[in-house]
PDB file of N, CA and C in Angstrom:
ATOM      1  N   UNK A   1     147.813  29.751 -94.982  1.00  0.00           N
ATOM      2  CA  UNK A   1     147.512  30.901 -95.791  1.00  0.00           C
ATOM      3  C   UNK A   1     148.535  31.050 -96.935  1.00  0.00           C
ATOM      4  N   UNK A   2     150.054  30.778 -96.600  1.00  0.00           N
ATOM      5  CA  UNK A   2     150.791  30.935 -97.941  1.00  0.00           C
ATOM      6  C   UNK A   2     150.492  29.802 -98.663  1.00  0.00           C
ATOM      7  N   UNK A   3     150.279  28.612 -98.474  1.00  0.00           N
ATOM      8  CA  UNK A   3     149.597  27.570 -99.475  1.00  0.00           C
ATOM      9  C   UNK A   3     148.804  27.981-100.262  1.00  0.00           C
ATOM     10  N   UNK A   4     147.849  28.506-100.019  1.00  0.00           N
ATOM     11  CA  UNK A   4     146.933  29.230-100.364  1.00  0.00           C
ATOM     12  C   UNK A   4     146.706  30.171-101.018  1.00  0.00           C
ATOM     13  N   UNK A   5     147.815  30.584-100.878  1.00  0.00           N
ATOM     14  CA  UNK A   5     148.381  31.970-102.076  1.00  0.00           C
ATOM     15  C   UNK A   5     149.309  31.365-103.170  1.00  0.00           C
ATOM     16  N   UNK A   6     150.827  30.690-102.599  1.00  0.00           N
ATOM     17  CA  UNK A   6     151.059  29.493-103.790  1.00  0.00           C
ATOM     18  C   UNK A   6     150.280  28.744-104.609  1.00  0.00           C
ATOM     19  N   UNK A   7     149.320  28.013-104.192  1.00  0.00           N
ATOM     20  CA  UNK A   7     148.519  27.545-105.405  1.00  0.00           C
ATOM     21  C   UNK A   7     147.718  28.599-105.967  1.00  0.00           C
ATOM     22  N   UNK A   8     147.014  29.773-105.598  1.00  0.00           N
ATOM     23  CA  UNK A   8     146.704  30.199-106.290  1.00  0.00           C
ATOM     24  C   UNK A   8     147.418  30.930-107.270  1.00  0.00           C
ATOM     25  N   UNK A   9     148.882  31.557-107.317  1.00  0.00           N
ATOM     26  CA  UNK A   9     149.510  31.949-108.240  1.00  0.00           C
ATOM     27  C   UNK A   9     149.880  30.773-109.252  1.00  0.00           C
ATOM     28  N   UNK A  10     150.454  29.739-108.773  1.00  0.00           N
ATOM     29  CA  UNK A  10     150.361  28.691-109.565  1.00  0.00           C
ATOM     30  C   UNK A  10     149.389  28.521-110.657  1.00  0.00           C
ATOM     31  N   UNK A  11     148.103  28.611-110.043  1.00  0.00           N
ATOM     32  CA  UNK A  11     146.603  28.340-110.992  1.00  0.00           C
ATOM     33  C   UNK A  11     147.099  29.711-111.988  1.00  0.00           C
ATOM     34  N   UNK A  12     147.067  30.723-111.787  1.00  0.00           N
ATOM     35  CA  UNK A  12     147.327  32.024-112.578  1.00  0.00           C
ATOM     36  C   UNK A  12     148.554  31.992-113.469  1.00  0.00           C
ATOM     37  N   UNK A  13     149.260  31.786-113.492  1.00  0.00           N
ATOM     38  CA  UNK A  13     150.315  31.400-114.104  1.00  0.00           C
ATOM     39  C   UNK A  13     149.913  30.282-115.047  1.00  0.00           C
ATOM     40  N   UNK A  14     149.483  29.100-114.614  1.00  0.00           N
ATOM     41  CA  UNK A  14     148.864  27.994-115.872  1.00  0.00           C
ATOM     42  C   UNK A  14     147.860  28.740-116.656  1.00  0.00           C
ATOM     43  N   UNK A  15     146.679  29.954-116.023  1.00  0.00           N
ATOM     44  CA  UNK A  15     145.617  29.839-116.905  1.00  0.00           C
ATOM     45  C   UNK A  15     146.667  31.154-117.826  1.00  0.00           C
ATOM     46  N   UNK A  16     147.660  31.710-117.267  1.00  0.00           N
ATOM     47  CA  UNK A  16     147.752  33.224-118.033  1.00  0.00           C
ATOM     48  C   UNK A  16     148.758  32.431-119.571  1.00  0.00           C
ATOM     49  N   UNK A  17     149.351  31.222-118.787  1.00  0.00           N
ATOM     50  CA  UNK A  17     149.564  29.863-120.071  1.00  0.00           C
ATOM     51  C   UNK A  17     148.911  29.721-121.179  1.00  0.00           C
ATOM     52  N   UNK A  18     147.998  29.035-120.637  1.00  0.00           N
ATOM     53  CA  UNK A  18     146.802  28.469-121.922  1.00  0.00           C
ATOM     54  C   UNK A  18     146.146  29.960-122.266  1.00  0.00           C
ATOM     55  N   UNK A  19     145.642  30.549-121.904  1.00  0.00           N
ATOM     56  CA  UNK A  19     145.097  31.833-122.541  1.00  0.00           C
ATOM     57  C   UNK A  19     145.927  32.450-123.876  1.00  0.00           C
ATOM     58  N   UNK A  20     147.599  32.455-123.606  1.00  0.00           N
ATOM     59  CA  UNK A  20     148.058  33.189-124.299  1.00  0.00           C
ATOM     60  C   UNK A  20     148.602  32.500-125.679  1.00  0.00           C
ATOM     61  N   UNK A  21     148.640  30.878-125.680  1.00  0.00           N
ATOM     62  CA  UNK A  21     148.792  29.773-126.376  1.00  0.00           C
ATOM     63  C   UNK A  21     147.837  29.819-127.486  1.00  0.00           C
ATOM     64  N   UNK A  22     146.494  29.906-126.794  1.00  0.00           N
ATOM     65  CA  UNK A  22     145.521  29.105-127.373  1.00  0.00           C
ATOM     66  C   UNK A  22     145.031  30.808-128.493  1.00  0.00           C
ATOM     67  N   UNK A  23     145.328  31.956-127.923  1.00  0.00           N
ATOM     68  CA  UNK A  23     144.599  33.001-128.358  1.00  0.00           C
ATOM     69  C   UNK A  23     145.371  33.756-129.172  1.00  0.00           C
ATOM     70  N   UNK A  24     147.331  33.295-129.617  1.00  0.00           N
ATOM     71  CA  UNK A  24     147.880  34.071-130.220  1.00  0.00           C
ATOM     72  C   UNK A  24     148.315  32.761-131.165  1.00  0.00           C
ATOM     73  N   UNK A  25     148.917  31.629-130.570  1.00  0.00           N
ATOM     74  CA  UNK A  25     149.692  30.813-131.014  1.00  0.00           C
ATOM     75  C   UNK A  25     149.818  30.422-132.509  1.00  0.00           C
ATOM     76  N   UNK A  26     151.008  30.593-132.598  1.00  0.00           N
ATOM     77  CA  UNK A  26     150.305  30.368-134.779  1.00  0.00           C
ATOM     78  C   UNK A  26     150.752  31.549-135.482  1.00  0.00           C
ATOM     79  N   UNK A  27     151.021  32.755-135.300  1.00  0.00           N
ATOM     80  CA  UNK A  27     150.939  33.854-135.683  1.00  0.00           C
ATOM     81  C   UNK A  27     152.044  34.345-135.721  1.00  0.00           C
ATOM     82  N   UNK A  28     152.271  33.876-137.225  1.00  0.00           N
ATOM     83  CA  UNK A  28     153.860  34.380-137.287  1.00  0.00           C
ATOM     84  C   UNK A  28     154.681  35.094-137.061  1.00  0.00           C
ATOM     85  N   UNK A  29     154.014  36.758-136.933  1.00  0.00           N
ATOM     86  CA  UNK A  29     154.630  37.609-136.379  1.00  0.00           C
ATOM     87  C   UNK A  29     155.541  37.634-135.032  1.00  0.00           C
ATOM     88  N   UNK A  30     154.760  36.882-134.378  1.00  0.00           N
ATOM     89  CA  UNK A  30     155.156  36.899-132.521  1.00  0.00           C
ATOM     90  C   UNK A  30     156.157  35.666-132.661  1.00  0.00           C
ATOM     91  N   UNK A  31     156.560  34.854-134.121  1.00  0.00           N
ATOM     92  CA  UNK A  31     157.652  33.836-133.535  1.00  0.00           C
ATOM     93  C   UNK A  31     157.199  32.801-132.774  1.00  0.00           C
ATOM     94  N   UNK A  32     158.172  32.422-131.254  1.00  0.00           N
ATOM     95  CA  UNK A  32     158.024  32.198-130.213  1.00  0.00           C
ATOM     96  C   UNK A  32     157.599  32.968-129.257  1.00  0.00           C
ATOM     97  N   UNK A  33     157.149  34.162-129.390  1.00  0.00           N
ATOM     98  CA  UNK A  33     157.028  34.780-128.233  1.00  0.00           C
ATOM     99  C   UNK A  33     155.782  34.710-127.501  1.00  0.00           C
ATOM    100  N   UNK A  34     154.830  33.973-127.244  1.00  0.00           N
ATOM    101  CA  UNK A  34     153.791  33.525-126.871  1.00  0.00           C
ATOM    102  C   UNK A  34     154.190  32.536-125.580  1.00  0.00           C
ATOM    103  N   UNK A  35     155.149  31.627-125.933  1.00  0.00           N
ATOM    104  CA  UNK A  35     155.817  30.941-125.013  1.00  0.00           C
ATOM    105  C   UNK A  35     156.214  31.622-123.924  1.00  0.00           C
ATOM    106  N   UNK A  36     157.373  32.742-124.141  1.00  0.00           N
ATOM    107  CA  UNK A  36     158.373  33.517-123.132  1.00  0.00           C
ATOM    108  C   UNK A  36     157.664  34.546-122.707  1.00  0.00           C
ATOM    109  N   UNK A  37     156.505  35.148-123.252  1.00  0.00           N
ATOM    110  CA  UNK A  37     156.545  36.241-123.095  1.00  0.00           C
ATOM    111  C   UNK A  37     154.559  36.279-121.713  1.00  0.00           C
ATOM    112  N   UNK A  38     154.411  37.013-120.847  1.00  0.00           N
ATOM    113  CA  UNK A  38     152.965  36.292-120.533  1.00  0.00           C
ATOM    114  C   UNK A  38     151.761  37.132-121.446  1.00  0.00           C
ATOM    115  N   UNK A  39     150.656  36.760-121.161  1.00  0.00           N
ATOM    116  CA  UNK A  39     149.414  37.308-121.997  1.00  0.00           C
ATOM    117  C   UNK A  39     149.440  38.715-121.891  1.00  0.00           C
ATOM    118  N   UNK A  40     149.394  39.360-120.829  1.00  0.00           N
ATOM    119  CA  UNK A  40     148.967  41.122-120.662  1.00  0.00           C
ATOM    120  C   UNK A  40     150.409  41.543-122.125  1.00  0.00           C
ATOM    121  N   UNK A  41     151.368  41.086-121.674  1.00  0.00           N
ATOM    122  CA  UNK A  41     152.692  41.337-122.748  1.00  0.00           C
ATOM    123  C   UNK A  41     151.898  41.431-123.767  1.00  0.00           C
ATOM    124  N   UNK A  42     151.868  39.999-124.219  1.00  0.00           N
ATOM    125  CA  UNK A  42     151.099  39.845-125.857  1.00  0.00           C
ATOM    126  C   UNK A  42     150.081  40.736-126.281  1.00  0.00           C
ATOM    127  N   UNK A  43     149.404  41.139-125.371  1.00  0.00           N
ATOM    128  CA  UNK A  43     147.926  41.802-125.184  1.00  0.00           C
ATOM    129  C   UNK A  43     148.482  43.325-125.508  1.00  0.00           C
ATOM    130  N   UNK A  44     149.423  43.676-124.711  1.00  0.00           N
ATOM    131  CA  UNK A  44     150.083  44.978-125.176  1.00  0.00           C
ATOM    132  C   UNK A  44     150.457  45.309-126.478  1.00  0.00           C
ATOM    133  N   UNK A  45     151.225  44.142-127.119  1.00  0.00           N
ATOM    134  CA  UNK A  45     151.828  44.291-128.201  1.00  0.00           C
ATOM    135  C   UNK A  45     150.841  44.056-129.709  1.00  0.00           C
ATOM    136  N   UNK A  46     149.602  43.685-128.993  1.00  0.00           N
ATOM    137  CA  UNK A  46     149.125  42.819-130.636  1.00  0.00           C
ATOM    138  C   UNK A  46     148.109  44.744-131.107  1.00  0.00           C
ATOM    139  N   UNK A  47     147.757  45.384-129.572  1.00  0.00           N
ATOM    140  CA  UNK A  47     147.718  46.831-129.731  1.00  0.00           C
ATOM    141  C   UNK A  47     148.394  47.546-130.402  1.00  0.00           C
ATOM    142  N   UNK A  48     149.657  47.698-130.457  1.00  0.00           N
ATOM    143  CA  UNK A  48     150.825  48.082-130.953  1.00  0.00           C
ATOM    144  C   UNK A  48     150.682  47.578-132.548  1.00  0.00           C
ATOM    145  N   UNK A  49     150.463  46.510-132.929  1.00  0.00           N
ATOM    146  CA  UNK A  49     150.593  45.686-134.196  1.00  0.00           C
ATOM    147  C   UNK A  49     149.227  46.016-135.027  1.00  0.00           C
ATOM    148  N   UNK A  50     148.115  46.566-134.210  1.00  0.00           N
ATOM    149  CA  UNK A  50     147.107  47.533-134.746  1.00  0.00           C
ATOM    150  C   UNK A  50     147.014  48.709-135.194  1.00  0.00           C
ATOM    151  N   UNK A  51     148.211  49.350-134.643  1.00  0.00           N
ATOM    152  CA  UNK A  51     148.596  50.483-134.788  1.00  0.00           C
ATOM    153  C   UNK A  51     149.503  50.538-135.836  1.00  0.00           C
ATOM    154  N   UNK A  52     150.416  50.024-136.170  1.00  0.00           N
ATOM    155  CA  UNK A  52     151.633  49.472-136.740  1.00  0.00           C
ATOM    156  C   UNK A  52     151.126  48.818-137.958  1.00  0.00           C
ATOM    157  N   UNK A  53     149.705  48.474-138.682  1.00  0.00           N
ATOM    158  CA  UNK A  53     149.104  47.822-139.348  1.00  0.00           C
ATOM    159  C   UNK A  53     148.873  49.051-140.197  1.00  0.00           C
ATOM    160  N   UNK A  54     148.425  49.861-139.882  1.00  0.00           N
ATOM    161  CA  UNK A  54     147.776  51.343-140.500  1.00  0.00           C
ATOM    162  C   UNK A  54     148.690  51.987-140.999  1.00  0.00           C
ATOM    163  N   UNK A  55     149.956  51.504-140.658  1.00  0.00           N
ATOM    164  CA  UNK A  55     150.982  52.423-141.724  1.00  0.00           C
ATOM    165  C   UNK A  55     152.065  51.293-142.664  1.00  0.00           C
ATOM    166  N   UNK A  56     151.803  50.287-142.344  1.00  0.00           N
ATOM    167  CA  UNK A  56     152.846  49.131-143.043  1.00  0.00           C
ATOM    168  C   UNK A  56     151.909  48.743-144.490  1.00  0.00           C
ATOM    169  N   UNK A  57     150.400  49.841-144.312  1.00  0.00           N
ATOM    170  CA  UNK A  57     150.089  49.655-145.431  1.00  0.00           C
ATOM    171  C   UNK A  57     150.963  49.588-147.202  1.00  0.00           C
ATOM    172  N   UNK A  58     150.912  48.875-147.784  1.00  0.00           N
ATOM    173  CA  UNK A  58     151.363  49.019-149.546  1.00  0.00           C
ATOM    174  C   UNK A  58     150.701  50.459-150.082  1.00  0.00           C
ATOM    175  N   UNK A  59     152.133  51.164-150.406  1.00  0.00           N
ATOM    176  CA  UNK A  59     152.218  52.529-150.680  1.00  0.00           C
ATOM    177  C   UNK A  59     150.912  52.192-152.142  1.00  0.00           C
ATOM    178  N   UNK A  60     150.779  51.052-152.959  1.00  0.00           N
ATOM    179  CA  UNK A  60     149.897  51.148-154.304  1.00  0.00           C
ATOM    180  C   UNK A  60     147.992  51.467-153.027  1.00  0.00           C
ATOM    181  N   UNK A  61     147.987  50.916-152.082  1.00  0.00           N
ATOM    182  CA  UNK A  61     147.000  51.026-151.181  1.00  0.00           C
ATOM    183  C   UNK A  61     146.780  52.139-150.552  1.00  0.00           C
ATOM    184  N   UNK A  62     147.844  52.874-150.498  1.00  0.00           N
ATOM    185  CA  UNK A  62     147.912  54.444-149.758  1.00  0.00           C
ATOM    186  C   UNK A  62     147.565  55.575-151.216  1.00  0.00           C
ATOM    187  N   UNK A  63     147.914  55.517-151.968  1.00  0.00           N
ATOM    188  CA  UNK A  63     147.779  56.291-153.027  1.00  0.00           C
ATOM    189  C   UNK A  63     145.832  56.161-153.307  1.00  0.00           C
ATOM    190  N   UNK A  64     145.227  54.658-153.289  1.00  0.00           N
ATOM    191  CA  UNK A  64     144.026  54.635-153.165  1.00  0.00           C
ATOM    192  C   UNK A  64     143.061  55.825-152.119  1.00  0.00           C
ATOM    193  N   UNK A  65     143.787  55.898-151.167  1.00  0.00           N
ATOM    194  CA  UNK A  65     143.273  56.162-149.921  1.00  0.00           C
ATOM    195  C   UNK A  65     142.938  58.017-149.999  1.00  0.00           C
ATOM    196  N   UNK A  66     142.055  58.446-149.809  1.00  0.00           N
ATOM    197  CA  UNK A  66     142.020  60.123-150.505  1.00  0.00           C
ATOM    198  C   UNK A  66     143.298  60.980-149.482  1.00  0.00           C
ATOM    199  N   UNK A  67     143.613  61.032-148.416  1.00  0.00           N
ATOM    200  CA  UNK A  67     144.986  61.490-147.483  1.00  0.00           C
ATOM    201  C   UNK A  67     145.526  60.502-147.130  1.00  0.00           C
ATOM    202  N   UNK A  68     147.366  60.380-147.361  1.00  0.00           N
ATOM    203  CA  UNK A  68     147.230  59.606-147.061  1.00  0.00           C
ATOM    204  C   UNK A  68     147.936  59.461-145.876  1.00  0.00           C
ATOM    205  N   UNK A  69     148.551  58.170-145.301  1.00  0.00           N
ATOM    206  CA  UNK A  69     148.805  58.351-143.878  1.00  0.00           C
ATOM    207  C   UNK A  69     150.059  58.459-143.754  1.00  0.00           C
ATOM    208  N   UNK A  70     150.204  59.532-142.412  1.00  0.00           N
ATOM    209  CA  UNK A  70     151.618  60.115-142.045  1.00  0.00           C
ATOM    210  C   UNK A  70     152.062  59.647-140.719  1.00  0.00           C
ATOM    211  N   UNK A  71     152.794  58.960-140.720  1.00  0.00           N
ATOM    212  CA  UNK A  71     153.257  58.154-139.294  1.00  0.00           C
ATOM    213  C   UNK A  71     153.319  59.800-138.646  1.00  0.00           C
ATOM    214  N   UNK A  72     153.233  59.525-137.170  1.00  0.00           N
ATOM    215  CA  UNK A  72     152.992  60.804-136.078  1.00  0.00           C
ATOM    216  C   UNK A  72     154.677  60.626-135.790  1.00  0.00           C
ATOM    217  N   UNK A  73     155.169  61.377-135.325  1.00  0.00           N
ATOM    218  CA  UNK A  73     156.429  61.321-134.568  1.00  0.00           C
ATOM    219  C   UNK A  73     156.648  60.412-133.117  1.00  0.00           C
ATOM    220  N   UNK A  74     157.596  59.359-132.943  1.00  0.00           N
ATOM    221  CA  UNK A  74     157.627  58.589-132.291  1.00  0.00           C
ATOM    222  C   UNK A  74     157.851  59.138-131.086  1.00  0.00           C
ATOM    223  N   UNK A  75     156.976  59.068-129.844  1.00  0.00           N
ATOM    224  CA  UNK A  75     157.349  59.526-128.128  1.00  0.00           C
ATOM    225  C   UNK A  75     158.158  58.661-127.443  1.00  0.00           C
ATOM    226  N   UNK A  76     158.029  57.636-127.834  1.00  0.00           N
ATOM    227  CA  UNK A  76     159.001  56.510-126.975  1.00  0.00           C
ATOM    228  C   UNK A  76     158.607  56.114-125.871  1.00  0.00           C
ATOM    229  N   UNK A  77     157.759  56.638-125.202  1.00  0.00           N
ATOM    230  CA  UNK A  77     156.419  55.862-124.087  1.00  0.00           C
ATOM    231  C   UNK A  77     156.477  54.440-123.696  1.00  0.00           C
ATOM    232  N   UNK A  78     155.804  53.886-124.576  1.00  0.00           N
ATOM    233  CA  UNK A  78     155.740  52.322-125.229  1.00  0.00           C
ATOM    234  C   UNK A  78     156.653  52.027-124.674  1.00  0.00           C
ATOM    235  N   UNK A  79     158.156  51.947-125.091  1.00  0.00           N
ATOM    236  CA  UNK A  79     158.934  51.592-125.185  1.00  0.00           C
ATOM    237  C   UNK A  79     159.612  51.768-123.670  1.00  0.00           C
ATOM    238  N   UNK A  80     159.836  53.035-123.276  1.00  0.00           N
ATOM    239  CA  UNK A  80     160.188  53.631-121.872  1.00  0.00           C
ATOM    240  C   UNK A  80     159.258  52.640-120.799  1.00  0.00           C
ATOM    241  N   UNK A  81     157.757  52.827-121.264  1.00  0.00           N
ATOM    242  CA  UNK A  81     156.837  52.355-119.816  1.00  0.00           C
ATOM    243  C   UNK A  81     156.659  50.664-119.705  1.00  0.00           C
ATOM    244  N   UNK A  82     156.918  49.809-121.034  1.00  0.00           N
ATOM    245  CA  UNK A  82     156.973  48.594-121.087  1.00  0.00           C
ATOM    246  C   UNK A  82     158.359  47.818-121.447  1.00  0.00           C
ATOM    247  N   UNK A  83     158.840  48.402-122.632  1.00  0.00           N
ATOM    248  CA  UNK A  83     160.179  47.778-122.181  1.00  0.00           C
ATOM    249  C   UNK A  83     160.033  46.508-123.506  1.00  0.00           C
ATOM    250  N   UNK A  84     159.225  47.342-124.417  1.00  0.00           N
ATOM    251  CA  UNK A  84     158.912  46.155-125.024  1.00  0.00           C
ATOM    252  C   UNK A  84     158.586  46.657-126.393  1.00  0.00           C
ATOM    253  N   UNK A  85     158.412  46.186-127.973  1.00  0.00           N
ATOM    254  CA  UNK A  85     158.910  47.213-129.237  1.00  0.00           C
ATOM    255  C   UNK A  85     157.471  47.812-129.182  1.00  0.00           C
ATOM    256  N   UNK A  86     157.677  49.041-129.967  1.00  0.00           N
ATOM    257  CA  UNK A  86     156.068  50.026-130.116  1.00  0.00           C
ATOM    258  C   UNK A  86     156.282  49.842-131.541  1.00  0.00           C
ATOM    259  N   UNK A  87     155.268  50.333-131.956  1.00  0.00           N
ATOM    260  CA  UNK A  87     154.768  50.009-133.598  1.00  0.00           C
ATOM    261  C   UNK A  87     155.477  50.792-134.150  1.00  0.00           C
ATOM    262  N   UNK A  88     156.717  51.583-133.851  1.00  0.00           N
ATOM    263  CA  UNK A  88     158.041  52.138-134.945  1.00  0.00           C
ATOM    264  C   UNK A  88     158.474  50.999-135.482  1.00  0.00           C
ATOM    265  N   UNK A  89     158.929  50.393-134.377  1.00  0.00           N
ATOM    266  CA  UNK A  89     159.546  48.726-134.624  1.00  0.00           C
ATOM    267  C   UNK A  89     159.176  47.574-134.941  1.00  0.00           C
ATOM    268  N   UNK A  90     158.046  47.579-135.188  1.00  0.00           N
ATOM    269  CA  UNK A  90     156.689  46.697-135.399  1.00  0.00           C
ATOM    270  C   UNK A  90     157.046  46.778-137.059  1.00  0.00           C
ATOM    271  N   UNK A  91     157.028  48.236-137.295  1.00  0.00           N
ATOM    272  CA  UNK A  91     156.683  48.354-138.659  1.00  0.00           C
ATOM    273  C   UNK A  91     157.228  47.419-139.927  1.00  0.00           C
ATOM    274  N   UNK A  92     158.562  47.851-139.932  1.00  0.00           N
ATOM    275  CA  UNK A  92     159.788  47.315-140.588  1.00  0.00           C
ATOM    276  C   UNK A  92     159.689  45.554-140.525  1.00  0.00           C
ATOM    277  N   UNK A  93     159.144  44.982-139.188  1.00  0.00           N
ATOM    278  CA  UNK A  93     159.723  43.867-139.017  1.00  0.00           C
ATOM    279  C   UNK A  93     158.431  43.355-139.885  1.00  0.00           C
ATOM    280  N   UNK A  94     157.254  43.922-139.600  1.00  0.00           N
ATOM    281  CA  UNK A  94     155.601  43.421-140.337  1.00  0.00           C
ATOM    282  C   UNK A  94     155.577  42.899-141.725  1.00  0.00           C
ATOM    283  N   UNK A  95     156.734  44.240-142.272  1.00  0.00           N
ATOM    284  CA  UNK A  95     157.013  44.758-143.455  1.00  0.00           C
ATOM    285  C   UNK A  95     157.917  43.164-144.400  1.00  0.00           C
ATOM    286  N   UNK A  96     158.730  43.115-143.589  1.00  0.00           N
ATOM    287  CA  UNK A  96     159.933  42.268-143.666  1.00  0.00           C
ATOM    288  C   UNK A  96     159.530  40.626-143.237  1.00  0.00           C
ATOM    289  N   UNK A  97     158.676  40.509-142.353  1.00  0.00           N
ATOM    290  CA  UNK A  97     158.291  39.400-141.974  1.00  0.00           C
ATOM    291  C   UNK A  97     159.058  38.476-140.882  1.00  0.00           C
ATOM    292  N   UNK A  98     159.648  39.379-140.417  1.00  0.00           N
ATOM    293  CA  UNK A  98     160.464  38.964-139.559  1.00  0.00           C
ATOM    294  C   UNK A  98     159.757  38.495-138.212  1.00  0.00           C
ATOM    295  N   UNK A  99     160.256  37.619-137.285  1.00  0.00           N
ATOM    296  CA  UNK A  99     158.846  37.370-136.320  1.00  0.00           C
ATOM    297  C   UNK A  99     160.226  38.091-135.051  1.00  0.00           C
ATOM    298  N   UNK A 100     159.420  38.135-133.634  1.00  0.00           N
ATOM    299  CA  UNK A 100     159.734  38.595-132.656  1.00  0.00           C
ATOM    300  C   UNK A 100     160.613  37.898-132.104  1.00  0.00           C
ATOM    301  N   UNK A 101     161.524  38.328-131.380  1.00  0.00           N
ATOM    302  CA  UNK A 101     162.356  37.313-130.528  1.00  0.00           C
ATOM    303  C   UNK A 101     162.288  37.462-129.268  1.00  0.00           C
ATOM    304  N   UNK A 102     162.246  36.934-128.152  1.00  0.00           N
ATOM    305  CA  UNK A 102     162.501  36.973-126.579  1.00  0.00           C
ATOM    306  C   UNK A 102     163.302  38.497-125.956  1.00  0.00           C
ATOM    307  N   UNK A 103     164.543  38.344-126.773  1.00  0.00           N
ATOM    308  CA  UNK A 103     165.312  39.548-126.684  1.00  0.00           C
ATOM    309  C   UNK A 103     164.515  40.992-126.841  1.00  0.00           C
ATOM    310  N   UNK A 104     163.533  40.712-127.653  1.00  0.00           N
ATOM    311  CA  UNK A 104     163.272  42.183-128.086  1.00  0.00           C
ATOM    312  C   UNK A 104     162.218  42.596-126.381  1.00  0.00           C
ATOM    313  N   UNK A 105     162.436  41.803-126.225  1.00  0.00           N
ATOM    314  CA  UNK A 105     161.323  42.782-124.264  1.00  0.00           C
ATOM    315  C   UNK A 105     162.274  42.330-123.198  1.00  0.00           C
ATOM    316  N   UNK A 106     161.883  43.659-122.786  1.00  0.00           N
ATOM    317  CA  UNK A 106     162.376  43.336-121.015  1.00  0.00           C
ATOM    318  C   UNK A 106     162.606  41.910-120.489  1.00  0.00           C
ATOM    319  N   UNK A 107     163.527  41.510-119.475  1.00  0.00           N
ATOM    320  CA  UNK A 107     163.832  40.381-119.051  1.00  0.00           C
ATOM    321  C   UNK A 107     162.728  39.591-118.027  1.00  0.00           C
ATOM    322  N   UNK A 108     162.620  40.567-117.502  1.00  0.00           N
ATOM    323  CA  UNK A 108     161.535  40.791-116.379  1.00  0.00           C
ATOM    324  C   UNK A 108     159.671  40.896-117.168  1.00  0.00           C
TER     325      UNK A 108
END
């Protein structure tokens, strides 16, 4: 029975691999972090980078826009419940082009 459970985490671990390779990989933002980091992670964060998209808009693009947008005040949630950057921190780096590093999430 623990064989049985070893290979199957094994199998889960390879597919949560290729899933997160094949479906982010390339994308400058995330760096390396596709490698270190597993899929639900990525999956969390590319949410975050949707969110984080809507305000890293070009102020000549916001002036288009009839109201325009007011970042909400940051709760820190995100950050507290994952351990990992929320789209405060998203913003700047989007902005800047900076890609993600390992460091920036939880170890775990």
């Amino acid at each position: 029975m623990l064989a049985n459970v070893n290979i199957a985490f094994e199998a889960e671990i390879d597919r949560q691999a290729i899933y997160a390779r094949l479906k982010y990989v390339g994308q400058p933002w995330l760096g390396r972090s596709t490698h270190d980091i597993s899929y639900r992670g990525v999956d969390l964060l590319v949410g975050e980078k949707r969110i984080a998209m809507r305000y890293a808009v070009p102020v000549q693009k916001q002036a288009q826009v009839r109201q325009p947008l007011v970042l909400p005040p940051c709760t820190g949630r995100f950050r507290a419940q994952y351990n990992m950057p929320c789209y405060y921190e998203l913003i700047p780096r989007l902005i800047s082009g900076q890609p993600l590093k390992k460091t920036d999430w939880h170890r775990f």
